[in-house]
C-alpha atoms as a PDB file:
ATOM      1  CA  UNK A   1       9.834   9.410 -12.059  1.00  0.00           C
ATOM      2  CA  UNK A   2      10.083   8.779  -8.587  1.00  0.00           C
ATOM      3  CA  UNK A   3      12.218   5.720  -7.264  1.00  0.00           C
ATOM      4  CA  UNK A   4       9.376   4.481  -5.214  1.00  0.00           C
ATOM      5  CA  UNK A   5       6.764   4.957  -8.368  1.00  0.00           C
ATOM      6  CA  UNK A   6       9.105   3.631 -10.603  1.00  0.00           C
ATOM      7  CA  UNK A   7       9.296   0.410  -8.247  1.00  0.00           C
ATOM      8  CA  UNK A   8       5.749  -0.101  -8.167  1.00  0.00           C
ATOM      9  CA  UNK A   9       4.977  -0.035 -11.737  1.00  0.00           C
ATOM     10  CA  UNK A  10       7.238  -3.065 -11.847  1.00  0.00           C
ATOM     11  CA  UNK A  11       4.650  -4.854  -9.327  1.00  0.00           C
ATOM     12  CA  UNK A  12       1.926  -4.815 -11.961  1.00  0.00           C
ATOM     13  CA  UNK A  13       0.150  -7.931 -12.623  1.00  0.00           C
ATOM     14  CA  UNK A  14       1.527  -9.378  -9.500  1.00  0.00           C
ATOM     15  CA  UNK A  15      -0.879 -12.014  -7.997  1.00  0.00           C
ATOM     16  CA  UNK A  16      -3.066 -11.111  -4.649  1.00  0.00           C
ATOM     17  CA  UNK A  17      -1.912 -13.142  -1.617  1.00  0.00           C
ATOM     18  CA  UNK A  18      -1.935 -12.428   2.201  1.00  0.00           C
ATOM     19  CA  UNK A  19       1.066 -11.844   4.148  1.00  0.00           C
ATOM     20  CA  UNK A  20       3.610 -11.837   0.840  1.00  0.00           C
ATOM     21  CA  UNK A  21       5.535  -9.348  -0.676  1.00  0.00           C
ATOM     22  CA  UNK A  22       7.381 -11.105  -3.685  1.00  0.00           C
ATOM     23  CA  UNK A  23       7.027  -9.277  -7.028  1.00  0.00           C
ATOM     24  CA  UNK A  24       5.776 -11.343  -9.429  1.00  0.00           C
ATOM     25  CA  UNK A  25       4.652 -14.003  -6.998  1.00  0.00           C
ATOM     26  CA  UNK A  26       2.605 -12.362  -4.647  1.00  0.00           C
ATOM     27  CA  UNK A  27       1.084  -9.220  -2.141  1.00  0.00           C
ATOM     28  CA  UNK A  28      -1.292  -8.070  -0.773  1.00  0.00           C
ATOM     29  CA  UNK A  29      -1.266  -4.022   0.142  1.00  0.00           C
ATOM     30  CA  UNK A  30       0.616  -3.779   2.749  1.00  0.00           C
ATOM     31  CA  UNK A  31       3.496  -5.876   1.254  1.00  0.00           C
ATOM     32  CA  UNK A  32       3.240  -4.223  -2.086  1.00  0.00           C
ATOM     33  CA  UNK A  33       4.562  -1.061   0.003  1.00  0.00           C
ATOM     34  CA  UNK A  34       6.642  -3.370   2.219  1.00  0.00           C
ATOM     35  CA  UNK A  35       8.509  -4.928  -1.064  1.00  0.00           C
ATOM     36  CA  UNK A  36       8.660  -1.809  -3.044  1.00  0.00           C
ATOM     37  CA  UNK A  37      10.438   0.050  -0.218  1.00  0.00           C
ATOM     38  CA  UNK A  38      12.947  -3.055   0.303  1.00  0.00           C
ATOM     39  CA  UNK A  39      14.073  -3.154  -3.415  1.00  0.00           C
ATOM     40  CA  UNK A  40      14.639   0.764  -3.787  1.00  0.00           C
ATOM     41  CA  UNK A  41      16.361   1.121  -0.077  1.00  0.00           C
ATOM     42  CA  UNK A  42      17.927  -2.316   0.010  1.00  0.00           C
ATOM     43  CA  UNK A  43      16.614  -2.668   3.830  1.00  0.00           C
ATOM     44  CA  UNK A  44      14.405  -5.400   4.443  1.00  0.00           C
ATOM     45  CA  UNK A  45      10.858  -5.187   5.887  1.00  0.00           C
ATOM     46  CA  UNK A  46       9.303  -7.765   8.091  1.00  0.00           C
ATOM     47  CA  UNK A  47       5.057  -7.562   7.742  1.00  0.00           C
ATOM     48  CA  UNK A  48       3.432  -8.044  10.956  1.00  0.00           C
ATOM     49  CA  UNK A  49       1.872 -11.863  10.916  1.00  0.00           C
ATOM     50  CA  UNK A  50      -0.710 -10.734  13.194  1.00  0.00           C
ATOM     51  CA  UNK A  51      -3.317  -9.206  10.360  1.00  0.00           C
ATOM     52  CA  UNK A  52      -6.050 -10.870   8.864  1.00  0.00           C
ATOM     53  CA  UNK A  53      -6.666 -10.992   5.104  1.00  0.00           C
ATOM     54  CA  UNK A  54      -9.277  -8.393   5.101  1.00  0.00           C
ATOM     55  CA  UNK A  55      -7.749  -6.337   8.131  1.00  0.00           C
ATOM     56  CA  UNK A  56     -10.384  -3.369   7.611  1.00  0.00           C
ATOM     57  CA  UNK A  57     -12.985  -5.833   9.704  1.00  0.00           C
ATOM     58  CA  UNK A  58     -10.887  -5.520  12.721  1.00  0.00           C
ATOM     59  CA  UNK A  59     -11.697  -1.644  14.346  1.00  0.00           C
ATOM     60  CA  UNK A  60      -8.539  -1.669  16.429  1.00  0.00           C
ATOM     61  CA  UNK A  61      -5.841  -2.629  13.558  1.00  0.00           C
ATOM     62  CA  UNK A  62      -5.347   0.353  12.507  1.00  0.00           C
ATOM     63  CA  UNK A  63      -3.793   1.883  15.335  1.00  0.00           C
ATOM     64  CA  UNK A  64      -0.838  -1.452  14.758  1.00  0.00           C
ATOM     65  CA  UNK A  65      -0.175  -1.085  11.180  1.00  0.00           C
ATOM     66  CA  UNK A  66       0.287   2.887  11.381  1.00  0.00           C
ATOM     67  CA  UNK A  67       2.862   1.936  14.468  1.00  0.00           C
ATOM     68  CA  UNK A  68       4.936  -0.681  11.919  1.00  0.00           C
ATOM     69  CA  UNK A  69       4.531   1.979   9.073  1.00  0.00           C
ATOM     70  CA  UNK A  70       5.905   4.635  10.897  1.00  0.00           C
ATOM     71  CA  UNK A  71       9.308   2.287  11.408  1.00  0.00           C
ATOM     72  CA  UNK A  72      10.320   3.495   7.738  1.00  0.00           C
ATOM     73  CA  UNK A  73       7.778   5.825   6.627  1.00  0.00           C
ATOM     74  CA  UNK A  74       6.885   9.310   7.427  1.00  0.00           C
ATOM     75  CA  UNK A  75       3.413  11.259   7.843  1.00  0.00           C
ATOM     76  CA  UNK A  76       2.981  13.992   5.628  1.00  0.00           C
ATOM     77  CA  UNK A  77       0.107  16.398   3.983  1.00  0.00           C
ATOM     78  CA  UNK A  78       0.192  16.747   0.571  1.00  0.00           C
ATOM     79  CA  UNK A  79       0.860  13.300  -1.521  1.00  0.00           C
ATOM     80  CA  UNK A  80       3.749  13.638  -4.045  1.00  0.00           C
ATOM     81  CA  UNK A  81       4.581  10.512  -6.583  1.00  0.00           C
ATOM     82  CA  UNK A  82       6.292   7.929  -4.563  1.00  0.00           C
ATOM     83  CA  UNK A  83       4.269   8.498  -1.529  1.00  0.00           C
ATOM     84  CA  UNK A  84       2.223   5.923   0.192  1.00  0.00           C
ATOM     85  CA  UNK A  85      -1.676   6.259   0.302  1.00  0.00           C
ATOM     86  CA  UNK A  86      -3.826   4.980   2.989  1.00  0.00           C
ATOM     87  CA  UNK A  87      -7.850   4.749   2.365  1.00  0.00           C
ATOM     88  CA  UNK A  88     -10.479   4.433   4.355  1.00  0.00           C
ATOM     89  CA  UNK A  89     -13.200   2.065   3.637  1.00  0.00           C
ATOM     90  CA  UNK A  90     -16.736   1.563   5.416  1.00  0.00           C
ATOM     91  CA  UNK A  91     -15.371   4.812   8.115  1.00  0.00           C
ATOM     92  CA  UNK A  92     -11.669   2.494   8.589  1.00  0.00           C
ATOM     93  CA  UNK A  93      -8.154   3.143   7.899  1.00  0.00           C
ATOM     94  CA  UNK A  94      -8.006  -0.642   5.497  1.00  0.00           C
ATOM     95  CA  UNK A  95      -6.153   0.023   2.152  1.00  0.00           C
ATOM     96  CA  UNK A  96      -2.600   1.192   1.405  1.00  0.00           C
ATOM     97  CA  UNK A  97      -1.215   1.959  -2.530  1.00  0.00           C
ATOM     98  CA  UNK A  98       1.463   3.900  -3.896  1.00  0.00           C
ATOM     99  CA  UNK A  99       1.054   6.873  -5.533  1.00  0.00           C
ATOM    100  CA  UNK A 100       2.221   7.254  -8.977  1.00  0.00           C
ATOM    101  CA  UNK A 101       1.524  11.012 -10.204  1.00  0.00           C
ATOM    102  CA  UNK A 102      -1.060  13.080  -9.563  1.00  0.00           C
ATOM    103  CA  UNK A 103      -4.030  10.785 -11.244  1.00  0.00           C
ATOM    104  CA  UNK A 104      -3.387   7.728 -10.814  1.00  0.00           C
ATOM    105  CA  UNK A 105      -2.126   5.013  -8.065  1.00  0.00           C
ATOM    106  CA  UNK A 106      -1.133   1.383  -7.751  1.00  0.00           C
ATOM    107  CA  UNK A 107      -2.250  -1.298  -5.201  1.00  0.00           C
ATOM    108  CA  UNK A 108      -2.902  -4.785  -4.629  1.00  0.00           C
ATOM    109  CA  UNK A 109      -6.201  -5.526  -5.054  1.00  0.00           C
ATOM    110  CA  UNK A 110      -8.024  -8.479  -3.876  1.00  0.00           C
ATOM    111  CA  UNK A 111     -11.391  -9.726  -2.929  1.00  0.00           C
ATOM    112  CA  UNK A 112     -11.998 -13.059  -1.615  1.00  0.00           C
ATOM    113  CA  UNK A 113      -8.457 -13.601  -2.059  1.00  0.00           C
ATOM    114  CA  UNK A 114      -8.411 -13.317  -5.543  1.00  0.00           C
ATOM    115  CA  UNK A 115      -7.045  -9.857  -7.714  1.00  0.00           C
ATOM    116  CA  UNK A 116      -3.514  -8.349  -8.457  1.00  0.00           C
ATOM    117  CA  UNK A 117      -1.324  -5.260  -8.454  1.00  0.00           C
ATOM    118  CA  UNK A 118      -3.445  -2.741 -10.279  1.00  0.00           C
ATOM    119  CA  UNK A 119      -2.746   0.505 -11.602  1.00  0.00           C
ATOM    120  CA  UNK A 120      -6.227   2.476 -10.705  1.00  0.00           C
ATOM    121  CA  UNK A 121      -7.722   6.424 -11.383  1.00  0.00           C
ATOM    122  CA  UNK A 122      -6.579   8.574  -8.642  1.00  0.00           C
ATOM    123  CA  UNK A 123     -10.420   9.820  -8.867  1.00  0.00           C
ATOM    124  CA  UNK A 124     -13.417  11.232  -6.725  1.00  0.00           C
ATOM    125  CA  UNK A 125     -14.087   7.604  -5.941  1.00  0.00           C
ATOM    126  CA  UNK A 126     -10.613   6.752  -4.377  1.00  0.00           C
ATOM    127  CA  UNK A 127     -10.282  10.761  -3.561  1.00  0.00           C
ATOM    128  CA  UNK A 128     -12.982  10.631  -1.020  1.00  0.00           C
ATOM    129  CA  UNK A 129     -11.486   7.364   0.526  1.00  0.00           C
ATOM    130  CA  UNK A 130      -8.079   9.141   0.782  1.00  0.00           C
ATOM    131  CA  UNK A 131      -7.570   9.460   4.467  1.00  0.00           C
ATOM    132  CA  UNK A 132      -3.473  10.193   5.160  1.00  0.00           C
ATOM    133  CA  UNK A 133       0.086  10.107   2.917  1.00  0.00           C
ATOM    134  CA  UNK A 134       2.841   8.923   4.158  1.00  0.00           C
ATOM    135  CA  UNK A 135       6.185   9.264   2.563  1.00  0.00           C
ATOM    136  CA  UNK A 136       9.166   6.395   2.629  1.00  0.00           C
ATOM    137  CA  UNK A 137      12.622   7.989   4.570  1.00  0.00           C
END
């Protein structure tokens, strides 16, 4: 299995919380990719501070987080286990999770601040929400 996959699986059951990225403590989505890429690579991640717990509410955050993604990630086509998916809710770029293999995905889920790492169908549901991959360099 992929490093990055492999990683993530390790995340599950990992509490929801804003602005962390400790396994076992705490994430939300963006520092579930954040920590998982830190412990495989060894390089250290700093989140932005700057997002709001549910960041799909602000229309001009996307633009930001793509920019601090792209500082260790790549975009690419077709999504491959390890790769990083990014979903569009309500017509926004607002959720990130990590593919696993071709069906299914992990993420940190949370709504009104409460949820974990999840492992979740990679199915028409999420499908349709897909919007871009981006792969970890």
């Amino acid at each position: 299995m992929n490093p990055f996959a492999t990683e993530a699986t390790q995340w599950l059951g990992t509490p929801f919380h804003p602005h962390a990225a400790l396994k076992g403590v705490g994430c939300d989505c963006y520092g579930l990719i954040a920590g998982v890429y830190s412990a495989v690579t060894g390089l250290e991640v700093v989140l932005p501070t700057d997002y709001p717990p549910q960041w799909r509410v602000i229309a001009d955050y996307a633009p930001r987080y793509r920019e601090h993604l792209l500082t260790f990630a790549e975009r690419v086509v077709t999504p491959v286990a390890g790769d990083v998916l990014v979903f569009a809710i309500n017509g926004r770029e607002a959720h990130l999770g990590i593919l696993v293999n071709e069906h299914s995905f992990i993420h940190a889920r949370g709504e009104r601040g409460v949820g974990t790492v999840c492992l979740n169908d990679f199915k028409e549901k999420w499908r349709k929400r897909h919007h871009s991959t981006y792969r970890f360099c």
